[in-house]
C-alpha atoms as a PDB file:
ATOM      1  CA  UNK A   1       3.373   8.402  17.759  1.00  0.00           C
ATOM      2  CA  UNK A   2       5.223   7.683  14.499  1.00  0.00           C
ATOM      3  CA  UNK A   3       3.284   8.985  11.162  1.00  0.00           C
ATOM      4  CA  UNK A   4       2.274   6.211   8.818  1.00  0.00           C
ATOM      5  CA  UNK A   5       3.774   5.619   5.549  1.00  0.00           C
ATOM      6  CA  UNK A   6       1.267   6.287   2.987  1.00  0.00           C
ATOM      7  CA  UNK A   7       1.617   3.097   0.241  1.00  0.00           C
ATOM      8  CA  UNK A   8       0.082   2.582  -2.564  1.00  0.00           C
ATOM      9  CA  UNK A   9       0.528  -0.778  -4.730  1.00  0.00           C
ATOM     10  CA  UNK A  10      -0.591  -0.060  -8.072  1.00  0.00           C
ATOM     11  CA  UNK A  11      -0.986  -3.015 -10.820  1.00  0.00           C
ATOM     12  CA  UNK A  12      -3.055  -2.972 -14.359  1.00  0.00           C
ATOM     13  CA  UNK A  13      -6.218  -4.120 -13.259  1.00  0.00           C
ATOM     14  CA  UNK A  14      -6.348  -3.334  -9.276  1.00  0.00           C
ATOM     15  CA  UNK A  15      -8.052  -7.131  -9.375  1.00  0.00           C
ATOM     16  CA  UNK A  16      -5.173  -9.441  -8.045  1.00  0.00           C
ATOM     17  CA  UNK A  17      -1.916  -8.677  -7.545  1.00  0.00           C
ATOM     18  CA  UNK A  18      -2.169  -5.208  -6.012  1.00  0.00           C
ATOM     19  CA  UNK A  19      -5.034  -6.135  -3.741  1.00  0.00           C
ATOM     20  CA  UNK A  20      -3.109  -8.652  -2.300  1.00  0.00           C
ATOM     21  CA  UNK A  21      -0.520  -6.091  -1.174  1.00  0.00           C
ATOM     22  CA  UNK A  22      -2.990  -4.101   0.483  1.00  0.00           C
ATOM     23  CA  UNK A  23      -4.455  -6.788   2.269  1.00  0.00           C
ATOM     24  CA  UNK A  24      -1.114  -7.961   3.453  1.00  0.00           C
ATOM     25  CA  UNK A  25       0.044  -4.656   4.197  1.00  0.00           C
ATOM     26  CA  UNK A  26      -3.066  -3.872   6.561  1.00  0.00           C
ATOM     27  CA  UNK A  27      -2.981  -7.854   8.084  1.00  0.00           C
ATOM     28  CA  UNK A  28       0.894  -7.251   8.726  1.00  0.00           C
ATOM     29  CA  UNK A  29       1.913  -3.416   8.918  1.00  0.00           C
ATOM     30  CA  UNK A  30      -0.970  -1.716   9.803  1.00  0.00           C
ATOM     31  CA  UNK A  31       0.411  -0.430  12.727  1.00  0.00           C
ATOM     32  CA  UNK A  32       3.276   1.222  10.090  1.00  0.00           C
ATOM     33  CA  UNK A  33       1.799   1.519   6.679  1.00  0.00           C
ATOM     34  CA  UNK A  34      -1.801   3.556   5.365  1.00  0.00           C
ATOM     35  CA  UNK A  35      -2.221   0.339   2.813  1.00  0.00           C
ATOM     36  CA  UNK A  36      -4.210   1.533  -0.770  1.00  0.00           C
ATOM     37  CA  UNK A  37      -4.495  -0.223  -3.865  1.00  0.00           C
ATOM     38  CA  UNK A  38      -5.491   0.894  -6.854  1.00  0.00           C
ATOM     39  CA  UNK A  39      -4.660  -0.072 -11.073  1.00  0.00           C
ATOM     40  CA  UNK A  40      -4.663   1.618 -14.498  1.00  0.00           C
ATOM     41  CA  UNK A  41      -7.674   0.759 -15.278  1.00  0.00           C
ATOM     42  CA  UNK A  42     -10.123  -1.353 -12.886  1.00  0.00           C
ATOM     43  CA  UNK A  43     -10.931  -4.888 -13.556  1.00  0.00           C
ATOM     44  CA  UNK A  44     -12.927  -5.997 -11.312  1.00  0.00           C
ATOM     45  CA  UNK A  45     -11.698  -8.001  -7.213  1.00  0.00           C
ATOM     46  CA  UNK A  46     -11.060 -11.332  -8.469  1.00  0.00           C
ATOM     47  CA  UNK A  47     -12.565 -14.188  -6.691  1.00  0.00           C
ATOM     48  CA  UNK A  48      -9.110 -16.457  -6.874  1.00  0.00           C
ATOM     49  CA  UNK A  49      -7.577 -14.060  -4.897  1.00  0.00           C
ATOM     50  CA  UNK A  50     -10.052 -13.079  -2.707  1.00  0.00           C
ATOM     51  CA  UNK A  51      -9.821 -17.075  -1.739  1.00  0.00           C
ATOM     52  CA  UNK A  52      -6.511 -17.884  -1.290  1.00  0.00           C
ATOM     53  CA  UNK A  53      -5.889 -14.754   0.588  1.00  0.00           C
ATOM     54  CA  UNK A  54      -8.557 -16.015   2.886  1.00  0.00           C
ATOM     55  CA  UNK A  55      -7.340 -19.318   3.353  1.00  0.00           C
ATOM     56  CA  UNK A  56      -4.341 -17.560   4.652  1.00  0.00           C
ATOM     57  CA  UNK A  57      -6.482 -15.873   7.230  1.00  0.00           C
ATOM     58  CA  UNK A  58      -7.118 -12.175   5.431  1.00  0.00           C
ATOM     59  CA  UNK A  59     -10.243 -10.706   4.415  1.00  0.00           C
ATOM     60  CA  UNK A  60      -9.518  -8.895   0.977  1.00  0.00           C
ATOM     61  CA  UNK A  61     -13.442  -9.366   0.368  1.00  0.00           C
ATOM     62  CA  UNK A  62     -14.570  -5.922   1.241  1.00  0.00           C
ATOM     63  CA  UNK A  63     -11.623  -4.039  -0.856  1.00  0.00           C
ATOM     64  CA  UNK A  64     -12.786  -3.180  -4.560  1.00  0.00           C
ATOM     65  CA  UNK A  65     -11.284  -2.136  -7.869  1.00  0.00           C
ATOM     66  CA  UNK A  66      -9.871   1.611  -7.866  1.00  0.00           C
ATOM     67  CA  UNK A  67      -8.400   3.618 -11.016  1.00  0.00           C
ATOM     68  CA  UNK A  68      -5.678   5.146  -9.624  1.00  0.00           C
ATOM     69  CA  UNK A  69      -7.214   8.649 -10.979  1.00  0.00           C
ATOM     70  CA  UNK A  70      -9.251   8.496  -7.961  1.00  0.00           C
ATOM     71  CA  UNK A  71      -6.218   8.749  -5.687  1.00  0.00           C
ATOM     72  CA  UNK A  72      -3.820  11.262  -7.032  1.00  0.00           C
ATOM     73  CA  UNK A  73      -5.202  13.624  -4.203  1.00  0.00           C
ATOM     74  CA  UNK A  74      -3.612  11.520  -1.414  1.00  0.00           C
ATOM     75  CA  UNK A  75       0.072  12.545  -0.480  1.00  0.00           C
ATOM     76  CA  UNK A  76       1.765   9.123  -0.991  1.00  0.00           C
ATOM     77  CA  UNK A  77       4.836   8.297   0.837  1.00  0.00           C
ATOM     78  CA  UNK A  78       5.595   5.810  -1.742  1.00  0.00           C
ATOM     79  CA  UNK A  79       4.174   4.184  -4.835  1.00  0.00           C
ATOM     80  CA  UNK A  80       4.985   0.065  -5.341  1.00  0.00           C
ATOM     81  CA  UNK A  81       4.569  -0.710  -8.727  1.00  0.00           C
ATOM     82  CA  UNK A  82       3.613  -4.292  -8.446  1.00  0.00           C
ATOM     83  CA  UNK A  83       3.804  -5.541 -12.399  1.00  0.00           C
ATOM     84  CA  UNK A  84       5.290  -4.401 -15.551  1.00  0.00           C
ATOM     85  CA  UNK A  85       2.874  -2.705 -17.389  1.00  0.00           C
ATOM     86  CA  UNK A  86       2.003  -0.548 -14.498  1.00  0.00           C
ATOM     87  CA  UNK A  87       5.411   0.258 -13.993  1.00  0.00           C
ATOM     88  CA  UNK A  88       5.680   1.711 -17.600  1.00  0.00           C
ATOM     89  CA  UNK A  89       2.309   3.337 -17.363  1.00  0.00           C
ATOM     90  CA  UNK A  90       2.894   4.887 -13.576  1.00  0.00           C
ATOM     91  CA  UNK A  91       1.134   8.401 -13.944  1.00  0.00           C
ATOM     92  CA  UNK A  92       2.624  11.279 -12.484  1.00  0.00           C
ATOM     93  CA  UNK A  93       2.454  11.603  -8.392  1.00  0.00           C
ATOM     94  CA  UNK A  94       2.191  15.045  -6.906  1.00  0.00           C
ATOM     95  CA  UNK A  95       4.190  15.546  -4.459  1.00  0.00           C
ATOM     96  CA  UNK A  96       6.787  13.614  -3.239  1.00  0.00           C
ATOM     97  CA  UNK A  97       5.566  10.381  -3.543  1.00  0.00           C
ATOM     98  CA  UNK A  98       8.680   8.125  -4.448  1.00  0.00           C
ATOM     99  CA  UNK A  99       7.763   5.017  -7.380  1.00  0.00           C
ATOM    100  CA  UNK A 100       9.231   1.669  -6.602  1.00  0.00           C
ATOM    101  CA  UNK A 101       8.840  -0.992  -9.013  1.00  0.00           C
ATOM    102  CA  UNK A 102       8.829  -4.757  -7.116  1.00  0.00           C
ATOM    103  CA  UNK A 103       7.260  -7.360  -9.946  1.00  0.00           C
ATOM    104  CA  UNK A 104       5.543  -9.891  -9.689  1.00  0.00           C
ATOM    105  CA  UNK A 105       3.850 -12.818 -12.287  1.00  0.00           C
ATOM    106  CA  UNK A 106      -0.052 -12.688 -12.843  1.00  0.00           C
ATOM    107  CA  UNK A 107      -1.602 -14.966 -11.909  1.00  0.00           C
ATOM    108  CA  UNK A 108      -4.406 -14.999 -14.190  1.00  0.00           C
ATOM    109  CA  UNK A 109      -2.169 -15.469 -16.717  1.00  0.00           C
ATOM    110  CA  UNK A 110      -0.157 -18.418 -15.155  1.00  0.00           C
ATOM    111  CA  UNK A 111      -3.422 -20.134 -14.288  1.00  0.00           C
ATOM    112  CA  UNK A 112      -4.569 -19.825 -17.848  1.00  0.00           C
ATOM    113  CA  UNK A 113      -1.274 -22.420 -18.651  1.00  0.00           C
ATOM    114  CA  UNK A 114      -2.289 -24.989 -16.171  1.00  0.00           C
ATOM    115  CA  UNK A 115      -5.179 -27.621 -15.688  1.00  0.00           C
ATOM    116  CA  UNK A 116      -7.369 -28.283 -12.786  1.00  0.00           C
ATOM    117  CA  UNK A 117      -8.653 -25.892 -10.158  1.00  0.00           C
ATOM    118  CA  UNK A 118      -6.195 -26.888  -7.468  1.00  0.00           C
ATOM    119  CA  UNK A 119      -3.048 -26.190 -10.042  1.00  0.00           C
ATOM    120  CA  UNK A 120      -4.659 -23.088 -10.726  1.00  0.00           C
ATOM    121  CA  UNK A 121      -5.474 -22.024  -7.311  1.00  0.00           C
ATOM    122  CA  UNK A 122      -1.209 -22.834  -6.572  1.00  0.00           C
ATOM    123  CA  UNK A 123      -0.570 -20.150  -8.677  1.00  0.00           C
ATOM    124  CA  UNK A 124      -2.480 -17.499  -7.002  1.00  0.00           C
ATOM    125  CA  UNK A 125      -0.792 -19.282  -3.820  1.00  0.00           C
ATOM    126  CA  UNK A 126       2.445 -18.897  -5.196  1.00  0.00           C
ATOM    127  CA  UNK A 127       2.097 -15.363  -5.329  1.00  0.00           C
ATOM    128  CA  UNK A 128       0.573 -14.829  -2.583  1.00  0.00           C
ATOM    129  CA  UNK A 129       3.261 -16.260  -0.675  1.00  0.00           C
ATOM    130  CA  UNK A 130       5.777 -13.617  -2.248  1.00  0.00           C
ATOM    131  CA  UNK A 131       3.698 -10.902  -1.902  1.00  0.00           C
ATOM    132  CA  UNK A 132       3.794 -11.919   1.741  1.00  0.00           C
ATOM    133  CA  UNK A 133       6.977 -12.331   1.886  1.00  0.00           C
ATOM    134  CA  UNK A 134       7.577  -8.673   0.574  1.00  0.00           C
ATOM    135  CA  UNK A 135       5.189  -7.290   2.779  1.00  0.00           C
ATOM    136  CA  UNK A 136       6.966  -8.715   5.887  1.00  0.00           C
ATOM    137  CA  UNK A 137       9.947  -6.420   4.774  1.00  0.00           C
ATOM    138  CA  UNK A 138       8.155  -3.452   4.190  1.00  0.00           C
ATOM    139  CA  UNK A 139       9.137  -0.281   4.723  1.00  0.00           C
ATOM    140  CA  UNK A 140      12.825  -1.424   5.035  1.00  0.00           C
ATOM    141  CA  UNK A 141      12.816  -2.800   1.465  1.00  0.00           C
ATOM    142  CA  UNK A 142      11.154  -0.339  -0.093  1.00  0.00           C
ATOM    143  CA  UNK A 143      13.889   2.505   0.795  1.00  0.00           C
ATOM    144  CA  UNK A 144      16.392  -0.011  -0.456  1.00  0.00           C
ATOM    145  CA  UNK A 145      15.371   0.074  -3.735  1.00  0.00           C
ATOM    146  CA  UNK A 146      14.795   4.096  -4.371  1.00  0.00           C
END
């Protein structure tokens, strides 16, 4: 039996973008990949995501908001920077944990520029939808990019 790559997908706020990694990651490689999440600071799961994830059949409802201080005990395979400002603030990894930084847009922040609920819940979709499609190439991509 093959050892599972420890990932961790780190964001600012460990409320969005990053939980939706882990979520794919366990939906989609959990036969492969040890899925955690975790941010800078914690913000809070937020309900947006929690929803759209679940109309695209997974349950993110039971993860909840880490600071990534609470992790730096687990031996990470890799670290997946998942926006900017976590990528710039990435503490130090014991170990041999390798940081990967694969960006993208918040969508708190894009939903703040549209009107209506349905326009807003397209941009959590949107994102979604890449995060999927990054997850689907995981661990491949991930080694690419080191």
């Amino acid at each position: 039996m093959t050892k599972k790559l420890k990932i961790l997908f780190l964001c600012t706020g460990n409320s969005c973008r990053s939980q939706m990694a882990e979520g794919w990651a366990r939906a989609l490689k959990g036969d492969l990949i040890e899925a955690y999440s975790a941010g800078i600071e914690t913000h809070g799961l937020n309900p947006n995501a929690v929803k759209v994830m679940a109309e695209a059949g997974v349950d993110i409802s039971r993860q909840t908001s880490k600071n990534v201080s609470t992790l730096l005990d687990i031996p990470f395979d890799y670290v997946v920077t998942v926006c900017g400002h976590a990528n710039e603030n990435c503490p130090f990894f014991p170990g041999s944990a390798k940081v990967v930084h694969v960006g993208f847009e918040d969508p708190p922040a894009m939903a703040k520029r549209v009107e209506g609920e349905e326009a807003k819940l397209d941009c959590y979709r949107r994102v979604r939808d890449e995060i999927q499609k990054f997850v689907e190439k995981l661990p491949g991509v991930i080694s690419e990019r080191q």
